[in-house]
N, C-alpha and C. Protein backbone atom coordinates (compact mmCIF):
# COMPACT_ATOMS: atom_id res chain seq x y z
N UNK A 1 13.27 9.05 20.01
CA UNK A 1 11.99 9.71 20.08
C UNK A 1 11.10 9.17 18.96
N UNK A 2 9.84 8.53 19.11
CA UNK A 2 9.19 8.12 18.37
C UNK A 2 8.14 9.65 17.65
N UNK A 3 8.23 8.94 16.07
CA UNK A 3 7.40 10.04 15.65
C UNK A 3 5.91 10.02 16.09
N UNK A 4 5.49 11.24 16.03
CA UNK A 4 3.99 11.58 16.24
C UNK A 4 3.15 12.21 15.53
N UNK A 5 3.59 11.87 14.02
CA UNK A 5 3.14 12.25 12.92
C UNK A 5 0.98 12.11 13.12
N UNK A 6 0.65 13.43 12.85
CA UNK A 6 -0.50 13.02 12.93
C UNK A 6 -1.47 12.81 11.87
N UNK A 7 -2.12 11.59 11.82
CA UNK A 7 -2.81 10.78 10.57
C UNK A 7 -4.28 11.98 9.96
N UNK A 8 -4.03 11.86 8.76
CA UNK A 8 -4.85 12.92 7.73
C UNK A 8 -5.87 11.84 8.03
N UNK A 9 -7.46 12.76 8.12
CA UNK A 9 -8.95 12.32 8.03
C UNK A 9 -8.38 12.14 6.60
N UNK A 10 -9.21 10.94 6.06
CA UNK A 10 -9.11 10.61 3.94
C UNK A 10 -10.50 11.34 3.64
N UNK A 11 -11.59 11.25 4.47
CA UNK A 11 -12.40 12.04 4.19
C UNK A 11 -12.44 13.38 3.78
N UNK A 12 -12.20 13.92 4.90
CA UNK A 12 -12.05 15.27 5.31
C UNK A 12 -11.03 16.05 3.64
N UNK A 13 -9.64 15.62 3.62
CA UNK A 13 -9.02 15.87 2.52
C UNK A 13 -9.66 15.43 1.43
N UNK A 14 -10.66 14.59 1.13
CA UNK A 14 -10.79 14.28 -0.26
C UNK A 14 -11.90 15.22 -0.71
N UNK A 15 -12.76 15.61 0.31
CA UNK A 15 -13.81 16.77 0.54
C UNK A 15 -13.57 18.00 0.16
N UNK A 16 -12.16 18.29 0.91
CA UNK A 16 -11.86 19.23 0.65
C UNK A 16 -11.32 20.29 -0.61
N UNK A 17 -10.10 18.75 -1.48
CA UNK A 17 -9.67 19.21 -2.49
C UNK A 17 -10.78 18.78 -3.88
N UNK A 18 -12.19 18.23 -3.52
CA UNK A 18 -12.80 18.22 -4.25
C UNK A 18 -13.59 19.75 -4.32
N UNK A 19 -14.14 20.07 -3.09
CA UNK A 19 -14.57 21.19 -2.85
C UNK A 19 -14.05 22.74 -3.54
N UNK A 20 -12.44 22.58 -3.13
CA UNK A 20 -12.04 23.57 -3.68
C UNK A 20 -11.81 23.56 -5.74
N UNK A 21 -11.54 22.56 -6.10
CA UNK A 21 -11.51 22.07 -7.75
C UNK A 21 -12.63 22.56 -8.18
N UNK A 22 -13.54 22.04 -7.61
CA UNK A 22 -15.32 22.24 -7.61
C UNK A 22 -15.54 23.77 -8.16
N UNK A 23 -15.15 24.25 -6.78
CA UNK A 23 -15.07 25.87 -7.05
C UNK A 23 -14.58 26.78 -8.33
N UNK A 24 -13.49 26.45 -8.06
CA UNK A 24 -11.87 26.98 -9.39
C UNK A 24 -12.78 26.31 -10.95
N UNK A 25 -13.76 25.09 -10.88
CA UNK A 25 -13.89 24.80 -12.16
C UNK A 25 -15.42 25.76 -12.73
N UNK A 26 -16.07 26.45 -11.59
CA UNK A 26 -17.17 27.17 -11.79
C UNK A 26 -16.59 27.96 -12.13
N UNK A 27 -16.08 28.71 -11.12
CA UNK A 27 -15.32 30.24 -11.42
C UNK A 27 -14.67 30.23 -12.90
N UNK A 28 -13.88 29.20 -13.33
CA UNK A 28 -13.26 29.02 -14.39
C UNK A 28 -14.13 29.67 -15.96
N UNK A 29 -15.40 28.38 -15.74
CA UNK A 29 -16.38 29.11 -16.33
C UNK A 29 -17.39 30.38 -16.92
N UNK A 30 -16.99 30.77 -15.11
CA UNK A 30 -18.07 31.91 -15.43
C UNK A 30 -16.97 32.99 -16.03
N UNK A 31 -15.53 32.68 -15.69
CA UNK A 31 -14.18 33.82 -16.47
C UNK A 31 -14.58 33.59 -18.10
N UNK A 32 -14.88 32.63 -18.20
CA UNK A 32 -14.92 32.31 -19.73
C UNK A 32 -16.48 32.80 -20.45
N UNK A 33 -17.39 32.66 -19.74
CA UNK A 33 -18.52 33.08 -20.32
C UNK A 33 -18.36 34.47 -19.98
N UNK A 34 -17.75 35.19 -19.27
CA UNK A 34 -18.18 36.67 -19.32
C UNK A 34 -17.00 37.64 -19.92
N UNK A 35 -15.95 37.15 -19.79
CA UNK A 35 -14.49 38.09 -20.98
C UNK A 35 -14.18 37.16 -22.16
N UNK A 36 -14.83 36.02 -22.60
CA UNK A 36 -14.52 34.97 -23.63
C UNK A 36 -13.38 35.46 -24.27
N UNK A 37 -12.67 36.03 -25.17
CA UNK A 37 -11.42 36.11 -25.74
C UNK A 37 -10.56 36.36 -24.78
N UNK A 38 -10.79 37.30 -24.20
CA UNK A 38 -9.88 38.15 -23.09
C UNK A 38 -9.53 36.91 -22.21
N UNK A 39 -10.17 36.16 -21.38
CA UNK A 39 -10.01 35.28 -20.59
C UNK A 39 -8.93 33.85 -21.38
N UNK A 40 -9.21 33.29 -22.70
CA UNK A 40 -8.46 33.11 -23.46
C UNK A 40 -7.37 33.27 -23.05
N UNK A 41 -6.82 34.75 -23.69
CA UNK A 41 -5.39 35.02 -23.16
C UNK A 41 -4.84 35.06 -22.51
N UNK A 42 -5.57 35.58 -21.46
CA UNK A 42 -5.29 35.55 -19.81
C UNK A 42 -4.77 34.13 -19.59
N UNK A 43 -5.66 32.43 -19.67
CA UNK A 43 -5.47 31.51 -19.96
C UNK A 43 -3.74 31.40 -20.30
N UNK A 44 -3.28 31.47 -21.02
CA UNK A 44 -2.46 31.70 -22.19
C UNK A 44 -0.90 31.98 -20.88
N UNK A 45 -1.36 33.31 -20.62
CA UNK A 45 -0.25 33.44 -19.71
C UNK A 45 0.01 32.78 -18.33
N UNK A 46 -0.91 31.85 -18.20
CA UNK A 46 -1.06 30.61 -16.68
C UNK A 46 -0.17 29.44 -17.38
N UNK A 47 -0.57 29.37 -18.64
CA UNK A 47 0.32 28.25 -19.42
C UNK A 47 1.25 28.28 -19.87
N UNK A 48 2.86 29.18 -19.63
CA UNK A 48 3.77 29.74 -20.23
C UNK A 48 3.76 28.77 -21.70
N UNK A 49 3.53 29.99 -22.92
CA UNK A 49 3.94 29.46 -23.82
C UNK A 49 3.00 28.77 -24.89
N UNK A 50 1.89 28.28 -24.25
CA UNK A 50 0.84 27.36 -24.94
C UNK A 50 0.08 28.01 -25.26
N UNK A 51 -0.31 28.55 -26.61
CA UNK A 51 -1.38 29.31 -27.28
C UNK A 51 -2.48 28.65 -27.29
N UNK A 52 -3.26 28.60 -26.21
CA UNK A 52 -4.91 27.77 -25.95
C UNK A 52 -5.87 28.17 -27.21
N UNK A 53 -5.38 29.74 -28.13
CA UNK A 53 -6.45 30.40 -28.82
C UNK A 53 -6.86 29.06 -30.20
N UNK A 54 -5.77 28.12 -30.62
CA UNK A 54 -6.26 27.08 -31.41
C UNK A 54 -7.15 26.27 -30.86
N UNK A 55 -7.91 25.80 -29.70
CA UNK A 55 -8.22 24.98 -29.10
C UNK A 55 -9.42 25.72 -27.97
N UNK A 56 -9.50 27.14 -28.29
CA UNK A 56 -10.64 27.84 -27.31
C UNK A 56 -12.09 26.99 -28.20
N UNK A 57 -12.77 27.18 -26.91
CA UNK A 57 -14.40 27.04 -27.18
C UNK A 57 -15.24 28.45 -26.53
N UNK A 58 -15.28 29.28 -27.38
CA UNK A 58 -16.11 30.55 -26.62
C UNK A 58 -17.33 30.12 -26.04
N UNK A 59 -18.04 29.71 -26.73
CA UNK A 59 -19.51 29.31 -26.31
C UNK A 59 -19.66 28.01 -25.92
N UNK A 60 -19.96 27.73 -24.61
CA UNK A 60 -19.22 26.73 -23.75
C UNK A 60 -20.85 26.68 -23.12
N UNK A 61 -21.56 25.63 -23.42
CA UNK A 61 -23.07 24.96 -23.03
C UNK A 61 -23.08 25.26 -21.09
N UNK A 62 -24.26 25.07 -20.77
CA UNK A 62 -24.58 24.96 -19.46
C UNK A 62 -24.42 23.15 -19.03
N UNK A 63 -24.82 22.31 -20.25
CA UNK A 63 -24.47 21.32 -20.11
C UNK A 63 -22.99 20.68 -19.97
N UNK A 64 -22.28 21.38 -20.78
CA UNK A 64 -20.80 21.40 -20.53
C UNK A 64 -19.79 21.64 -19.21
N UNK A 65 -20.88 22.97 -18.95
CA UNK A 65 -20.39 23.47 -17.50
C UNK A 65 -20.53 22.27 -16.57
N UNK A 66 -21.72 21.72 -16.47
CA UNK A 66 -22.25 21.03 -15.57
C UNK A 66 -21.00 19.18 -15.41
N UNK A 67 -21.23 18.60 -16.78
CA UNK A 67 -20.05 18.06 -16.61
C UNK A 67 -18.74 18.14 -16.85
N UNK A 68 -18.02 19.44 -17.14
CA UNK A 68 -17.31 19.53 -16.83
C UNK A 68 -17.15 19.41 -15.18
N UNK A 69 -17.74 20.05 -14.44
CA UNK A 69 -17.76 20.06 -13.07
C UNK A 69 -17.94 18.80 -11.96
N UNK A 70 -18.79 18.24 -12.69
CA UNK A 70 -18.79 16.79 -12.04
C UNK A 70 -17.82 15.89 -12.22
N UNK A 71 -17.44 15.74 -13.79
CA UNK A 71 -15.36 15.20 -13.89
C UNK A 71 -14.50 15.86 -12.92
N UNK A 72 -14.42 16.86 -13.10
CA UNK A 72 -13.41 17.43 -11.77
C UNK A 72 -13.21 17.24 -10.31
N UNK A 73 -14.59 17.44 -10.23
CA UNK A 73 -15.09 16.96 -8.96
C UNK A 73 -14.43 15.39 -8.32
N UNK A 74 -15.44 14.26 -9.52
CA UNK A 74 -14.83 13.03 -9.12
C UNK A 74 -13.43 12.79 -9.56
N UNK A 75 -12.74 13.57 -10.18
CA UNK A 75 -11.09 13.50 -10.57
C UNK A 75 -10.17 13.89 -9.07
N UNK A 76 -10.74 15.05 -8.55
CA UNK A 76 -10.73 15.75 -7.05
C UNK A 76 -10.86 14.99 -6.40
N UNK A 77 -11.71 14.15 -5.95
CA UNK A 77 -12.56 13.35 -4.78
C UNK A 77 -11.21 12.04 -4.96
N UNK A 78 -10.92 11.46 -6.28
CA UNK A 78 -10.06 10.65 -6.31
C UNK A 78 -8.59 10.85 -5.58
N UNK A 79 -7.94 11.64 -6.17
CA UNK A 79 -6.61 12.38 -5.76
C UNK A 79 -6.82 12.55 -4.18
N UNK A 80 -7.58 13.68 -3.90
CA UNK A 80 -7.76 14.20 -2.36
C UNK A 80 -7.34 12.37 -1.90
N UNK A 81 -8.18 11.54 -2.15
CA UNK A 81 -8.25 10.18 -1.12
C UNK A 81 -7.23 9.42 -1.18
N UNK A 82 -6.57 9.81 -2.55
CA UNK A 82 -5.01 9.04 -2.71
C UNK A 82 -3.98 9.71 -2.25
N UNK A 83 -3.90 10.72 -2.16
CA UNK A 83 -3.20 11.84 -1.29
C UNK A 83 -3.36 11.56 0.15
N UNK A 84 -4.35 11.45 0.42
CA UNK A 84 -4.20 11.33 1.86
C UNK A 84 -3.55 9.69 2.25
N UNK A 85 -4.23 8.90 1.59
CA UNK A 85 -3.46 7.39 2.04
C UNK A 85 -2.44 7.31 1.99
N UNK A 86 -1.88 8.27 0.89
CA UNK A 86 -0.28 8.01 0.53
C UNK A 86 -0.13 8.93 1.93
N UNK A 87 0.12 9.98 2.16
CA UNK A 87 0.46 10.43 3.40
C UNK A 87 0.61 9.60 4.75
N UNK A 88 -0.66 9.31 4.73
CA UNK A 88 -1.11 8.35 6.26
C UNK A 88 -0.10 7.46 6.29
N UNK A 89 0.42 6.30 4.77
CA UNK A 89 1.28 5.30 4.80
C UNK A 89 2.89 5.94 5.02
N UNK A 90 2.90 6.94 4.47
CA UNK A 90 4.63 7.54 4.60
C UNK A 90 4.53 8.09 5.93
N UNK A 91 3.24 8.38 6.66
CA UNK A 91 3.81 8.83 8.12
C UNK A 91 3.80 8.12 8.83
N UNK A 92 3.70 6.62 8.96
CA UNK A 92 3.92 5.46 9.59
C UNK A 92 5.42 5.41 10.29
């Protein structure tokens, strides 16, 4: 029986997991501009173990936000498209 693996759009996935990064890196933000310490810690317990509080920035620019978001984005857009090729080639 031949496989019938069906081939990932590279678009579509690279869109997507940029889209969603995109999101998670706003939201990220706005956790941080509106509980700043609190969010910190919170932080803290996503990272078993790694005390982020040496290395927090409370007051975190609009300019910052902005590229922060656009690195992610094109960090996202990268992966999503290598993810999918690698897929497409292993489902050959």
């Amino acid at each position: 029986m031949k496989n019938k693996t069906k081939k990932l759009d590279v678009k579509k996935v690279s869109l997507s997991v940029a889209g969603v990064a995109g999101a998670l890196s706003l939201l990220c933000a706005l956790v941080i501009a509106v509980f700043k310490e609190n969010a910190v810690k919170a932080f803290n317990y996503i990272f078993h173990g790694i005390d982020l509080s040496s290395v927090q920035q409370i007051d975190i620019s609009f300019n910052g936000v902005i590229i922060g978001f656009v690195e992610i984005v094109a960090i996202s857009l990268f992966a999503g498209w290598l993810f999918a090729v690698i897929y497409n080639y292993l489902s050959k």
